[in-house]
Protein backbone atom coordinates (compact mmCIF):
# COMPACT_ATOMS: atom_id res chain seq x y z
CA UNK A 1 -16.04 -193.95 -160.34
CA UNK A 2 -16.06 -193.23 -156.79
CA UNK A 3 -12.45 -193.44 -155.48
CA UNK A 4 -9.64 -190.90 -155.90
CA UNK A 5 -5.89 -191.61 -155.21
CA UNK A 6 -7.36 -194.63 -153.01
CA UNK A 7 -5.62 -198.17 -152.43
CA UNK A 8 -9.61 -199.31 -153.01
CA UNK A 9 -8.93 -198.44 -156.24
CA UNK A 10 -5.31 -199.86 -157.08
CA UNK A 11 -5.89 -203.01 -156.13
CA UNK A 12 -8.87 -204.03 -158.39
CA UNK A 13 -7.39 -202.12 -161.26
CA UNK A 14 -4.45 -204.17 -161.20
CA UNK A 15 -6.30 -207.31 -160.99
CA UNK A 16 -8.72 -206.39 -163.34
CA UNK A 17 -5.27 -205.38 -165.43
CA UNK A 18 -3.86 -208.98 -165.12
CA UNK A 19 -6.47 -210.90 -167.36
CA UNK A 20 -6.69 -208.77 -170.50
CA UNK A 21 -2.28 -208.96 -170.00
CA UNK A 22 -2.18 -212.63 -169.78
CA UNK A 23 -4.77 -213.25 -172.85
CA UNK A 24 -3.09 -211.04 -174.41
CA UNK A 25 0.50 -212.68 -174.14
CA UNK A 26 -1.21 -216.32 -174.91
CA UNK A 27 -2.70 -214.33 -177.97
CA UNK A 28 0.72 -212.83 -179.14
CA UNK A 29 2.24 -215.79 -178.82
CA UNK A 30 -0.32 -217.70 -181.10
CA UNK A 31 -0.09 -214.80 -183.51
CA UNK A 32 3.74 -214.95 -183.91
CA UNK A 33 3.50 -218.79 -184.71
CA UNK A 34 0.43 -218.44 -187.26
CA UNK A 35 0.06 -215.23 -188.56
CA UNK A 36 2.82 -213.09 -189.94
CA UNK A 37 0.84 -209.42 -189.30
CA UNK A 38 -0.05 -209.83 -185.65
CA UNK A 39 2.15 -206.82 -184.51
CA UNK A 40 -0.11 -204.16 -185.39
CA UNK A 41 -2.90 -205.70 -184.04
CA UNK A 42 -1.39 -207.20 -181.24
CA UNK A 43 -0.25 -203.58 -179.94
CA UNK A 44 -3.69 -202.68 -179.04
CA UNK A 45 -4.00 -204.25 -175.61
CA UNK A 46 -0.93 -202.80 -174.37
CA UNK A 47 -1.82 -199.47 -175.46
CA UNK A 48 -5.61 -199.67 -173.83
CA UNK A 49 -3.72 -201.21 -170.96
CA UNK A 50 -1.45 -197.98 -170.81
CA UNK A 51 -4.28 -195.41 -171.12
CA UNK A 52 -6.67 -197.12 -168.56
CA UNK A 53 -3.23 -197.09 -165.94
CA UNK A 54 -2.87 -193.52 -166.90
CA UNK A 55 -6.58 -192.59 -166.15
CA UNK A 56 -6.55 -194.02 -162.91
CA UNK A 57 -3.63 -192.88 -162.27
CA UNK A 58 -4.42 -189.00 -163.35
CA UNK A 59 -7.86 -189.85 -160.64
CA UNK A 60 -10.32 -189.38 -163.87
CA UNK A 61 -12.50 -191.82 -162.83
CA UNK A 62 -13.31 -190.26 -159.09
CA UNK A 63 -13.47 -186.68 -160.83
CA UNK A 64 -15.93 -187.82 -163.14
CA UNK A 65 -18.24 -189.90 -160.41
CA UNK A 66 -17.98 -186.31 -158.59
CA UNK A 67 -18.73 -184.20 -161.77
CA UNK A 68 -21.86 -186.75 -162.29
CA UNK A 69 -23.00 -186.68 -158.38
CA UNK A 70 -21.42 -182.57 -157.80
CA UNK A 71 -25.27 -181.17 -157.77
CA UNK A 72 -27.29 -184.32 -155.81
CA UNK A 73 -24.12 -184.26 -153.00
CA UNK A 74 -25.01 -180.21 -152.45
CA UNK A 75 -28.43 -180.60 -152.30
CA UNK A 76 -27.79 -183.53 -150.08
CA UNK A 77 -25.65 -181.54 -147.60
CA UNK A 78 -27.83 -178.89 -147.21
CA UNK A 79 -30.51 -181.07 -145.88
CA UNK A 80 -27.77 -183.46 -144.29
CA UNK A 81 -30.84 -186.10 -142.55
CA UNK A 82 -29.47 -189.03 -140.74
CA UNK A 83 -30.17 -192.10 -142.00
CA UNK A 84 -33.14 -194.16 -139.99
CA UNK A 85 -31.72 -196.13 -137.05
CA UNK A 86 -32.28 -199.78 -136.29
CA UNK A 87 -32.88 -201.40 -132.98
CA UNK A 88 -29.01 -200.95 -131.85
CA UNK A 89 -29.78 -197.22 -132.66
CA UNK A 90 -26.82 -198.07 -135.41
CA UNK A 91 -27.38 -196.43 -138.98
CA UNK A 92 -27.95 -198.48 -141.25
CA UNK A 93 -30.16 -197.66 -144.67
CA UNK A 94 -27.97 -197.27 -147.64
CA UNK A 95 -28.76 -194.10 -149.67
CA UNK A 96 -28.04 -193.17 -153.06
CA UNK A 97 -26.79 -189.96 -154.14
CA UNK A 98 -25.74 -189.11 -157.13
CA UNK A 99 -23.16 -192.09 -158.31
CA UNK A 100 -22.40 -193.28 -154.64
CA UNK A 101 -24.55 -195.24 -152.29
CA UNK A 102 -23.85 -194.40 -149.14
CA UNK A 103 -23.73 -196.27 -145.64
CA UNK A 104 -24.11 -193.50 -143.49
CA UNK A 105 -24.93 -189.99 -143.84
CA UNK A 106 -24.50 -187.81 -140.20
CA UNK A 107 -24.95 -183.89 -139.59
CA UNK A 108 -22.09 -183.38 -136.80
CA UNK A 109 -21.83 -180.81 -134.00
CA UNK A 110 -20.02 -177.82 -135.86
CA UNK A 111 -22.37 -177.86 -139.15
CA UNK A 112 -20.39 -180.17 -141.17
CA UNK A 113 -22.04 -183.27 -143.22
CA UNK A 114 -20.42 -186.77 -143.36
CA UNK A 115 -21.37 -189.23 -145.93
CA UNK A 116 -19.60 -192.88 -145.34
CA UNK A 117 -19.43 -194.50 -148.88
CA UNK A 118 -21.28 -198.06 -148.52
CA UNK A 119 -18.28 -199.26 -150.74
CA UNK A 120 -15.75 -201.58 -148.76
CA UNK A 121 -17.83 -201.32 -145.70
CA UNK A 122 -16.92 -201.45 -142.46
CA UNK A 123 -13.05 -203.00 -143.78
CA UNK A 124 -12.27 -200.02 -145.59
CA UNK A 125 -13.43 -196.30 -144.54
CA UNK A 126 -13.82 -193.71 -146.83
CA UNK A 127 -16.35 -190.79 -148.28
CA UNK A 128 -16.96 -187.28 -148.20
CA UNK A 129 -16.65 -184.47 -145.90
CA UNK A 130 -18.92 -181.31 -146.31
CA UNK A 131 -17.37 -178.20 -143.93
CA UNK A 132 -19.87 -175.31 -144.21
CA UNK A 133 -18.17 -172.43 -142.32
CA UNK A 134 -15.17 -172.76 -144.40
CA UNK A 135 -12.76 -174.71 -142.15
CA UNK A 136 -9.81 -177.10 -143.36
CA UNK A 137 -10.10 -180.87 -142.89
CA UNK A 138 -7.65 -181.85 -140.52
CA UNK A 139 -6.16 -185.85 -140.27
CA UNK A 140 -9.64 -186.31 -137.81
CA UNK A 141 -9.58 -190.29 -136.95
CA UNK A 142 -7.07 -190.83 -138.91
CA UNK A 143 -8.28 -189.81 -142.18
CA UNK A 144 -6.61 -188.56 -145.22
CA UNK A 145 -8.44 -185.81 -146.81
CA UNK A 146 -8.44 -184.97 -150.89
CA UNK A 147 -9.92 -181.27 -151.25
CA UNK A 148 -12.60 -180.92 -154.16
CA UNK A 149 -13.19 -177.72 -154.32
CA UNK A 150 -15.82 -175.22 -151.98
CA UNK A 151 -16.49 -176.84 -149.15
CA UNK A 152 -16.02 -180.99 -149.88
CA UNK A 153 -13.29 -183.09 -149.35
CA UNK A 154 -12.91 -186.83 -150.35
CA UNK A 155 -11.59 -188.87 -147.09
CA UNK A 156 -10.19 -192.46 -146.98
CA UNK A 157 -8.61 -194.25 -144.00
């Protein structure tokens, strides 16, 4: 429940989507041959199938994660403490917050709060963005920015 409109997300959906769909045509296919009522039942894959595409698609599961994690990410920003450093002076204690573990939290320069979701780590790049004075998230590094409301923005790569 942590990604919004995110490739991290499409990709395991659909090939989490591909088992139930291939049971389920094996199944059909039995039930055609043995049993005479299979079409009712049978039409209950495809239509969970169709509502979990729709879900993700509609980004329900990352606005629920940030419903869930909303008050823990505020209170989180406000004290914005960088994680402890290791010998290479690199970050790197996880911390949970909320619904998310992150890899890296970091206060920069102009007030603003990063948190680097530990998710995907260090292939993939995304998390959330916490701009203080009011400022608009700009394509910074690269990143595409989803705004959530106040102050936060969801960032991927």
């Amino acid at each position: 429940m942590t990604a919004f409109d995110d490739i991290q997300v499409v990709i395991p959906a659909g090939a989490g989507l591909a088992l139930p769909v291939l049971a389920w045509l094996v199944l059909a296919l039995v039930g055609h041959m043995k049993y005479p009522g299979w079409r009712r039942l049978g039409l209950l894959v495809p239509i969970f199938i169709a509502v979990t595409v729709a879900l993700t698609w509609a980004q329900v599961p990352g606005r629920i994660g940030w419903m869930m994690s909303r008050g823990a990410m505020d209170h989180a920003a406000a004290a914005c403490d960088q994680l402890d450093t290791g010998r290479s002076g690199v970050p790197y204690k996880s911390e949970k917050i909320g619904a998310y573990t992150f890899h890296h939290v970091e206060r920069e320069s102009d007030g603003a709060c990063q948190f680097d979701l530990l998710k995907h780590y260090p292939w993939a790049r995304s998390g959330f963005l916490y701009l203080p004075n009011g400022s608009r998230a700009d394509g910074e590094y690269g990143h595409d920015y989803v705004h959530l409301g106040n102050s936060w923005y969801y960032y991927r790569l």
